[in-house]
C-alpha atoms as a PDB file:
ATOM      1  CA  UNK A   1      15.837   2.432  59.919  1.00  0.00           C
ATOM      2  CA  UNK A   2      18.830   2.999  62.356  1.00  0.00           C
ATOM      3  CA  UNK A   3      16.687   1.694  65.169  1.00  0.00           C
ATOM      4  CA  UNK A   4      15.505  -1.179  63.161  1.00  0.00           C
ATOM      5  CA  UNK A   5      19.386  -2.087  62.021  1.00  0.00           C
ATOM      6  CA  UNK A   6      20.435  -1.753  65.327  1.00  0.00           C
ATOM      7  CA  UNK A   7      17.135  -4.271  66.930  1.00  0.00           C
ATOM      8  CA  UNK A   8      18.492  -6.809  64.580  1.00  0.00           C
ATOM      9  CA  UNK A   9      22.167  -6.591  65.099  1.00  0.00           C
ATOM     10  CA  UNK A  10      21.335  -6.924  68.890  1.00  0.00           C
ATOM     11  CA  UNK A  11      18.785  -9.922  68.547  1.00  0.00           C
ATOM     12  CA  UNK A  12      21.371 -11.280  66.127  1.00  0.00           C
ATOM     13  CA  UNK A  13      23.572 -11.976  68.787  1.00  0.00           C
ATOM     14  CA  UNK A  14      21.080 -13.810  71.377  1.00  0.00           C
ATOM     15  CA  UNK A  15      21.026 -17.827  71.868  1.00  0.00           C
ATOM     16  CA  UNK A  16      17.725 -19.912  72.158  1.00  0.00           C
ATOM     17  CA  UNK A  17      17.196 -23.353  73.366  1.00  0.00           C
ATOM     18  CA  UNK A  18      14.955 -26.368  73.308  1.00  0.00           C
ATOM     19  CA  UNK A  19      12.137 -26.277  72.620  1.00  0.00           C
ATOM     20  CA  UNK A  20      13.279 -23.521  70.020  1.00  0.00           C
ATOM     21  CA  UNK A  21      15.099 -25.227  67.162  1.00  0.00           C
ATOM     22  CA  UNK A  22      14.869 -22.338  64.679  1.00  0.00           C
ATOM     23  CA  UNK A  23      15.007 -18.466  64.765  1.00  0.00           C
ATOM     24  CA  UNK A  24      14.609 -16.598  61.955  1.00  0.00           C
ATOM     25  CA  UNK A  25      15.224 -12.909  61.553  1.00  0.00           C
ATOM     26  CA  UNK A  26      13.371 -10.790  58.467  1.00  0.00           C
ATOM     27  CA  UNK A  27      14.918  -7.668  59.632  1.00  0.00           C
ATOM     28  CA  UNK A  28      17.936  -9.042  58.587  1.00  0.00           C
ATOM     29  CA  UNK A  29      16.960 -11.414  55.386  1.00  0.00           C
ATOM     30  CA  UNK A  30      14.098  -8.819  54.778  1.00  0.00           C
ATOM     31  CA  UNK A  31      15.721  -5.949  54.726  1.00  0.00           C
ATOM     32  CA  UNK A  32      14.725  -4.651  51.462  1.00  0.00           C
ATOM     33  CA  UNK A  33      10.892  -4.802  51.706  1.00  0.00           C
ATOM     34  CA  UNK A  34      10.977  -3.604  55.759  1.00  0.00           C
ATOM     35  CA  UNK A  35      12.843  -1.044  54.984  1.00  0.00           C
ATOM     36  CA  UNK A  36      10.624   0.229  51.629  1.00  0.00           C
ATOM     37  CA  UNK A  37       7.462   0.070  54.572  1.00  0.00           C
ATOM     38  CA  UNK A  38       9.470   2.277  56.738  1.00  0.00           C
ATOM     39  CA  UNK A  39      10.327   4.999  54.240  1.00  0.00           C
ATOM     40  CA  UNK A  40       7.466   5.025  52.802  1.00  0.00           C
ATOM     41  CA  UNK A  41       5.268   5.072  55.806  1.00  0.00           C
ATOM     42  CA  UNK A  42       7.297   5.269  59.110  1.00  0.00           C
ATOM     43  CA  UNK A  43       8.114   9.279  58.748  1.00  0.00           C
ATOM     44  CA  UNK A  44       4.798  11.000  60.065  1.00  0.00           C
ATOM     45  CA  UNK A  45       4.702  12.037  63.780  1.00  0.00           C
ATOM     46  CA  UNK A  46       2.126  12.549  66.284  1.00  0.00           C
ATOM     47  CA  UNK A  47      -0.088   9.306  64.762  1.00  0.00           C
ATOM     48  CA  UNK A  48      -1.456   6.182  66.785  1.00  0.00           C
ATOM     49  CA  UNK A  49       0.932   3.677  66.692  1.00  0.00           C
ATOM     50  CA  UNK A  50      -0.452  -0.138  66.793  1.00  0.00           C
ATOM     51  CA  UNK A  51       1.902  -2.431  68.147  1.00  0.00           C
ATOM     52  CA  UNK A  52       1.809  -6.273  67.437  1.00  0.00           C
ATOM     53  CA  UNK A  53       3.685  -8.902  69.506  1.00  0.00           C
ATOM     54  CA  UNK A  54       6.399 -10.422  66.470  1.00  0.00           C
ATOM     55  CA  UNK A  55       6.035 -12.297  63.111  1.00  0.00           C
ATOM     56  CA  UNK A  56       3.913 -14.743  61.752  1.00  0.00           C
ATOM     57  CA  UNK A  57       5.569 -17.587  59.941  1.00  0.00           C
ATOM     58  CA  UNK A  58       3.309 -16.596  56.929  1.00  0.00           C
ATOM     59  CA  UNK A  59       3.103 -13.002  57.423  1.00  0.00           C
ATOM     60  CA  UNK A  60       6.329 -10.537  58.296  1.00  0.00           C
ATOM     61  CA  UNK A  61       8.532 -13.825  57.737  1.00  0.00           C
ATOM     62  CA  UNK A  62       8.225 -13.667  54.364  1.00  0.00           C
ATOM     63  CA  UNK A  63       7.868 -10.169  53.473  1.00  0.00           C
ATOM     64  CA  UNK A  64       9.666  -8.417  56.693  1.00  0.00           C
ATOM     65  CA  UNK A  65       6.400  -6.435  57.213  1.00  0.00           C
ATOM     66  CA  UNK A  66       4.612  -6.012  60.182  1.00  0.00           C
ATOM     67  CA  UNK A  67       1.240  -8.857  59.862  1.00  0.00           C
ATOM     68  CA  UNK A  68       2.731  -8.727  56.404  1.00  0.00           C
ATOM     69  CA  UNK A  69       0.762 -10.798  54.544  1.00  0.00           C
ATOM     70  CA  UNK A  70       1.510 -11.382  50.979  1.00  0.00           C
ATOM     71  CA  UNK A  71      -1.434 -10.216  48.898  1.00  0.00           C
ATOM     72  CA  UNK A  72      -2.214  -6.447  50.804  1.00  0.00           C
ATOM     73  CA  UNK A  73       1.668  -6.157  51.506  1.00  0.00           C
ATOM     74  CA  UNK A  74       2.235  -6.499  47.224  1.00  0.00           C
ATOM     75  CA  UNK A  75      -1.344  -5.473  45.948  1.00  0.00           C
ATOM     76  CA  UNK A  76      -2.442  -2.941  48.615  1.00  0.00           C
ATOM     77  CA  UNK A  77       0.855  -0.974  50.080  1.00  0.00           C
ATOM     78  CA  UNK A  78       2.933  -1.315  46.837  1.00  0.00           C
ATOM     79  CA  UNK A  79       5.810  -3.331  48.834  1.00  0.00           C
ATOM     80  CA  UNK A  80       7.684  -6.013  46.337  1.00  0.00           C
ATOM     81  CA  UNK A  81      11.359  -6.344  47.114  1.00  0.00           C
ATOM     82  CA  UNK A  82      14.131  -9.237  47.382  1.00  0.00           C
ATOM     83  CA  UNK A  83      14.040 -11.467  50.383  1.00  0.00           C
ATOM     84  CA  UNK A  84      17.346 -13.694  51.313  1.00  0.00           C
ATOM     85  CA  UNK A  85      16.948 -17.136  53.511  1.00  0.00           C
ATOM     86  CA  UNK A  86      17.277 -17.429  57.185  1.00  0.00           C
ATOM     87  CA  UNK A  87      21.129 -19.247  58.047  1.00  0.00           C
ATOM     88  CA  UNK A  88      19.084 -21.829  59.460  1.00  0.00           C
ATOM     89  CA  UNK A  89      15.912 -22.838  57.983  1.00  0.00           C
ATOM     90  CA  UNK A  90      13.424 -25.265  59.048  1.00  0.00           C
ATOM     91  CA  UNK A  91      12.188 -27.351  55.775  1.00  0.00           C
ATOM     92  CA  UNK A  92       9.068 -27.245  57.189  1.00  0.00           C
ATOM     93  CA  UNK A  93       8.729 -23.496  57.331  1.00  0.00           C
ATOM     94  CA  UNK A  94      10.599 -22.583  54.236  1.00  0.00           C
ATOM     95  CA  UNK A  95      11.275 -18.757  53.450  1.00  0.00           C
ATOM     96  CA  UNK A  96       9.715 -18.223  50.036  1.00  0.00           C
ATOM     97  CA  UNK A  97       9.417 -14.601  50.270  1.00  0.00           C
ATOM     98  CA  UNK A  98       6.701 -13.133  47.772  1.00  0.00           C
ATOM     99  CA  UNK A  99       6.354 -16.204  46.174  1.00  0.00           C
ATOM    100  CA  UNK A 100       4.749 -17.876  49.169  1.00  0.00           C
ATOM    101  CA  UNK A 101       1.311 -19.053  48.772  1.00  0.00           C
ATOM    102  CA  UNK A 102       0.028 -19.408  52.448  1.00  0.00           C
ATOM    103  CA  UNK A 103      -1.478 -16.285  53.819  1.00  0.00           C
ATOM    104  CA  UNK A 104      -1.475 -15.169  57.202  1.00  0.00           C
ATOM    105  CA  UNK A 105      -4.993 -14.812  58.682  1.00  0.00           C
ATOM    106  CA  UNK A 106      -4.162 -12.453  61.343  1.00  0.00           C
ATOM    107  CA  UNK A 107      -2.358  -9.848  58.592  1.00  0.00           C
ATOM    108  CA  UNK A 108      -5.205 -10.647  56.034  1.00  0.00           C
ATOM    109  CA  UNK A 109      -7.738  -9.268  58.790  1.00  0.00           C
ATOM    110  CA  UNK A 110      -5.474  -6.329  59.396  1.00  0.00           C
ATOM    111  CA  UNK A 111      -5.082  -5.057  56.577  1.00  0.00           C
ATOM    112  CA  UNK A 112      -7.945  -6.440  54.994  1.00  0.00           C
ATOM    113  CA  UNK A 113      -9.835  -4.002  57.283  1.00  0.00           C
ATOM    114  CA  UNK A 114      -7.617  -1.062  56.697  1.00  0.00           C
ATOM    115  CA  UNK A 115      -7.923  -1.097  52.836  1.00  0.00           C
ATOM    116  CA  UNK A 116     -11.853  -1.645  53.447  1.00  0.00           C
ATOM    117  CA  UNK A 117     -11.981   1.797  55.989  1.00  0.00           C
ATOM    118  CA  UNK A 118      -9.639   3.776  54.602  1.00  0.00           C
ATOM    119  CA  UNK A 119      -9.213   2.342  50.905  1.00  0.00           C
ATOM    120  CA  UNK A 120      -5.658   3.680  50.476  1.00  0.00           C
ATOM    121  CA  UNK A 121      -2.314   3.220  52.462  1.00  0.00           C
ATOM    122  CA  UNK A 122      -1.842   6.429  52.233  1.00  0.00           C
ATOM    123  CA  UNK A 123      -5.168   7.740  54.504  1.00  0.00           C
ATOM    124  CA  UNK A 124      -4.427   4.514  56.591  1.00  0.00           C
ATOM    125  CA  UNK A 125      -0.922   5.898  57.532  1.00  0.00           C
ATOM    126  CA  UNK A 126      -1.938   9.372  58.071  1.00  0.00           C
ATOM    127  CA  UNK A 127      -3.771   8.206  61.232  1.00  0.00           C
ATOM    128  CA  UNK A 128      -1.903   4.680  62.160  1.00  0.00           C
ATOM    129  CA  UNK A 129       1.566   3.180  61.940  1.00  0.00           C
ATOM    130  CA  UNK A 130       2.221  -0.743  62.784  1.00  0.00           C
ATOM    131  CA  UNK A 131       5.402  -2.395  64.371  1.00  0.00           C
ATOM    132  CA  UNK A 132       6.075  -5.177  66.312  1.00  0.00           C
ATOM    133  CA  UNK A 133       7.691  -5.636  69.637  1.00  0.00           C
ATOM    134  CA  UNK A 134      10.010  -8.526  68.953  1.00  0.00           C
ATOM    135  CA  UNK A 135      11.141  -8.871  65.498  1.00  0.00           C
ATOM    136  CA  UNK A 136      12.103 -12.560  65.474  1.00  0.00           C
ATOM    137  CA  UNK A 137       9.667 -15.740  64.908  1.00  0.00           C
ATOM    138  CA  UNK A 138      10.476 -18.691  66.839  1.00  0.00           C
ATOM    139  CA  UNK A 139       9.781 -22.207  66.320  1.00  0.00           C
ATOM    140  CA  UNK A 140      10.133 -25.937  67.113  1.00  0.00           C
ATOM    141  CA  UNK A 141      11.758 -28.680  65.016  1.00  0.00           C
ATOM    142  CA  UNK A 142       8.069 -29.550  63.905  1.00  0.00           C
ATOM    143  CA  UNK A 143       7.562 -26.059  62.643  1.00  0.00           C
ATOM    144  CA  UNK A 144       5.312 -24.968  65.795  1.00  0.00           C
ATOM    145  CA  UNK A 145       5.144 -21.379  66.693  1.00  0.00           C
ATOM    146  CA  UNK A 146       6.964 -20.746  69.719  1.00  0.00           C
ATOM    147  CA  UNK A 147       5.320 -17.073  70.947  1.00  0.00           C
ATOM    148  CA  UNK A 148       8.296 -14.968  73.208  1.00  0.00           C
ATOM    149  CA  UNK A 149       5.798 -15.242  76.035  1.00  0.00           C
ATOM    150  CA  UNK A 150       6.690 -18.686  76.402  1.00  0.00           C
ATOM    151  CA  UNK A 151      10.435 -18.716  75.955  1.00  0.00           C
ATOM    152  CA  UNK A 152      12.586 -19.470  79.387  1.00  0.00           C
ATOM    153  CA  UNK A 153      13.572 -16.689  82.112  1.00  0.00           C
ATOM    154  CA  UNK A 154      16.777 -17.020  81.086  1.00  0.00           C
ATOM    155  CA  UNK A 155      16.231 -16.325  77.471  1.00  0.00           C
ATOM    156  CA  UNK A 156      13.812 -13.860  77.889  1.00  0.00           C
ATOM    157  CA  UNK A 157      15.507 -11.315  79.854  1.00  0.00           C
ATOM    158  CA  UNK A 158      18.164 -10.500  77.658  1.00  0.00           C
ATOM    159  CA  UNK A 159      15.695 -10.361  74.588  1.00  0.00           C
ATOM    160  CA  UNK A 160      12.959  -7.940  75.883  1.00  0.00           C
ATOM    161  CA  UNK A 161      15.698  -5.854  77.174  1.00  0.00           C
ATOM    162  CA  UNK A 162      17.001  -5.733  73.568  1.00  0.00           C
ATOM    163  CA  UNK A 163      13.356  -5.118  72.102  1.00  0.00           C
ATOM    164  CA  UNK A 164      12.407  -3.001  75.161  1.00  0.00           C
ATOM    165  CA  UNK A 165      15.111  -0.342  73.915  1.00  0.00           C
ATOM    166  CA  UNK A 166      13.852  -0.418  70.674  1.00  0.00           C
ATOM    167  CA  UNK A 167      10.742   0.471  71.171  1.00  0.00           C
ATOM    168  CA  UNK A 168      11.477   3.153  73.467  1.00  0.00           C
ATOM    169  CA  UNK A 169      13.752   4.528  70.999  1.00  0.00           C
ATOM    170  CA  UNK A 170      11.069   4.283  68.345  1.00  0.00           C
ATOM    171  CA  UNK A 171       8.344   5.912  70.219  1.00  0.00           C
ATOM    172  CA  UNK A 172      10.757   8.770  71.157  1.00  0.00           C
ATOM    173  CA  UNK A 173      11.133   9.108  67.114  1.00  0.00           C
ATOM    174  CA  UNK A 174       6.995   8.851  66.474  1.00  0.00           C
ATOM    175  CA  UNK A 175       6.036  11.017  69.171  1.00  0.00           C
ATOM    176  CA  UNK A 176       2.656   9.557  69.082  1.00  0.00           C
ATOM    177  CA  UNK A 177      -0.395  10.695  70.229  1.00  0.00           C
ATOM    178  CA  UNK A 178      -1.265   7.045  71.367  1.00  0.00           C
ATOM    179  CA  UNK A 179       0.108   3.765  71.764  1.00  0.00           C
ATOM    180  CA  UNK A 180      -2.125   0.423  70.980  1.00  0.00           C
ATOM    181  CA  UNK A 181      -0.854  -2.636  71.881  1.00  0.00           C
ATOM    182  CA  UNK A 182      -2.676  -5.253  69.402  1.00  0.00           C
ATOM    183  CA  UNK A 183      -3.266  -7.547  71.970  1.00  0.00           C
ATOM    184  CA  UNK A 184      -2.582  -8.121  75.118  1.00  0.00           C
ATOM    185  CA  UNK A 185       1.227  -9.370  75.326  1.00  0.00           C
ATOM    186  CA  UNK A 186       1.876  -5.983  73.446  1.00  0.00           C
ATOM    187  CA  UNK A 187      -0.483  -4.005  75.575  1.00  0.00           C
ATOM    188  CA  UNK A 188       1.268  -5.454  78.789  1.00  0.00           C
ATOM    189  CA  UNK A 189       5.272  -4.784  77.174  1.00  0.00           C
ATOM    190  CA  UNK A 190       4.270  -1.364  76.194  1.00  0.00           C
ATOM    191  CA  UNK A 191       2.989  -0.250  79.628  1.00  0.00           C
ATOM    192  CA  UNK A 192       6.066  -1.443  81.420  1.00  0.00           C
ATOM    193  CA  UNK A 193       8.252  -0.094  78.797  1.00  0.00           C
ATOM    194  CA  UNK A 194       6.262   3.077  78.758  1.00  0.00           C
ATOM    195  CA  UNK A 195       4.851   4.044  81.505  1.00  0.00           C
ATOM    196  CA  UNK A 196       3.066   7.738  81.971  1.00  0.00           C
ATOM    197  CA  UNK A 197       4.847   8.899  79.116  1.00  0.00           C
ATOM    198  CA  UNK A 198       2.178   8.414  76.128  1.00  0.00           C
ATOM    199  CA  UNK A 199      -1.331   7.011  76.312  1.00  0.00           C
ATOM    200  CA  UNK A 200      -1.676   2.983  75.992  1.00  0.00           C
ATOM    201  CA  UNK A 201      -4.818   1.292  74.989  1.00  0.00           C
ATOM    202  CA  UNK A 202      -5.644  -1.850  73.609  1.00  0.00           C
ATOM    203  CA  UNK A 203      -7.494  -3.738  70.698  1.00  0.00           C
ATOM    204  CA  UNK A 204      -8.107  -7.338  69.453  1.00  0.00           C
ATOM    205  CA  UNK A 205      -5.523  -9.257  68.531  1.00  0.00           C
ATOM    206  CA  UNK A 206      -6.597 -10.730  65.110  1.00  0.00           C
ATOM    207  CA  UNK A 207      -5.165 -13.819  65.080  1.00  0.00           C
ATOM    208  CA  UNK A 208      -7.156 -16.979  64.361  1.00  0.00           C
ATOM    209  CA  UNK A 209      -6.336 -18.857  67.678  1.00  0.00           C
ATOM    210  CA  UNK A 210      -8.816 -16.194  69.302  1.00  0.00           C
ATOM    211  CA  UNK A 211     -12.534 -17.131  69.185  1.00  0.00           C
ATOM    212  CA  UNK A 212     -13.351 -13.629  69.529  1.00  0.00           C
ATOM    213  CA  UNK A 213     -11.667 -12.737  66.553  1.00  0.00           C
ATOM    214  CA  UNK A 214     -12.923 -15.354  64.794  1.00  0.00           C
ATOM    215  CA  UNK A 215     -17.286 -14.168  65.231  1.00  0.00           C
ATOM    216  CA  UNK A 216     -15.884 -10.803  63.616  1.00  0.00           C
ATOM    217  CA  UNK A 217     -12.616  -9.449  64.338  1.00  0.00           C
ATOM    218  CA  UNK A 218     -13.294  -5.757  62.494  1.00  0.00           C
ATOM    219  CA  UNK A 219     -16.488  -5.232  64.545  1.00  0.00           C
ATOM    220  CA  UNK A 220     -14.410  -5.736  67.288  1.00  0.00           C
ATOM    221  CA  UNK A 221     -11.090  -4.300  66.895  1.00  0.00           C
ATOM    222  CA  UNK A 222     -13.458  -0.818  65.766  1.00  0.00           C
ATOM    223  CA  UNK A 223     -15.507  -1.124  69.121  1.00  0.00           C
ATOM    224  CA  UNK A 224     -11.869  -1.445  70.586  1.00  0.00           C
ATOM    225  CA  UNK A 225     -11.065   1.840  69.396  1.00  0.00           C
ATOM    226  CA  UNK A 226     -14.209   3.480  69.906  1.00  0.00           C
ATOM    227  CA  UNK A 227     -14.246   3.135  73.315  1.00  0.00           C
ATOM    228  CA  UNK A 228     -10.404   4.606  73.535  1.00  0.00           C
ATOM    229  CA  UNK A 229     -11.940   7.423  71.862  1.00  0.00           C
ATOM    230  CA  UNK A 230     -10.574   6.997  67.888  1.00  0.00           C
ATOM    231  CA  UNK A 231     -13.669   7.849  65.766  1.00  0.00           C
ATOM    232  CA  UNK A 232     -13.067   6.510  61.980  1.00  0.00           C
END
């Protein structure tokens, strides 16, 4: 939780341009819910930690959990808590906390397929823990996703160097026996961030922009890990 307060102090601080209109930040407005997911699951070392690239409008924007979608995030991992309102909100991408009703494909498939193999959080977490890179989601006046990939040089730079530390600091604290980048902007961050210093694979992202994850993304994301070795 120290490294999380700290992440979102830090990104607090940065500037964003055109074509960026809005930034919103659920480690901050969130607090209450991400911060139930990390005591509750973040304490185990020595797991496989799957790292996802930063929020979904739908997903950890409304409930500050990683691919948080509503329904597994409430019904599933037990998580309920009070959500605030970005400073700045875009009308067209409203923070309604739990009471959203749009769900987030990519966290539905997630967890969908964690409850389905492991039917509790609590044999899920054993195993696997789930961050993101960059906590903050970024969009355009019209309520278009902006993903960090795609932000300027300028703007960049100072914010991966932020989210960088963060998740060196974090990995230092999970000791984990491997790192998983859920897809490959998170694959590519955590080797350069990483290095030699824990084993990196990759899996599927699950997100519904990707045709492969779209013909089955479980088959695939297992077959993912099967061939880094993880048996289920």
């Amino acid at each position: 939780m120290k490294i999380s307060r700290q992440l979102s102090r830090a990104v607090g601080k940065l500037e964003f341009t055109a074509p960026v209109s809005h930034v919103y930040n659920p480690l901050a407005y969130a607090r209450d819910p991400h911060e139930q997911f990390l005591r509750r699951f973040g304490e185990r070392r020595g797991r496989m930690v799957m790292i996802g690239m930063n929020p979904g409008p739908f997903g950890m924007a409304q409930t500050g959990v990683p691919f948080g979608e509503i329904a597994h995030v409430r019904d599933w991992l037990g998580i309920e808590g009070k959500v605030g309102r970005p400073k700045h909100e875009n009308e067209k991408r409203p923070v309604l906390g739990f009471a959203c009703t749009r769900a987030e494909v990519s966290g539905a498939r997630l967890w969908g397929w964690a409850k389905e193999r492991f039917e509790t959080p609590e044999r899920f977490f054993e195993r696997f823990f789930v961050t993101n890179y960059c906590p903050l989601v970024f969009m355009e006046a019209g309520g278009r996703n902006v993903i960090p990939e795609k932000l300027s040089a300028d703007e960049r730079a100072p914010l991966f160097e932020v989210c960088d530390r963060a998740l060196r600091q974090s990995i230092e604290v999970l000791e984990p026996e491997m790192v998983i980048g859920i897809g490959a902007f998170a694959t590519k961050r955590a080797r350069q961030i990483l290095g030699d210093a824990v084993e990196i694979g990759t899996m599927l992202h699950p997100s519904p922009a990707s045709p492969k994850a779209n013909r089955g993304w479980a088959k695939a994301a297992e077959a993912d890990l099967a061939a880094l070795g993880i048996e289920l």
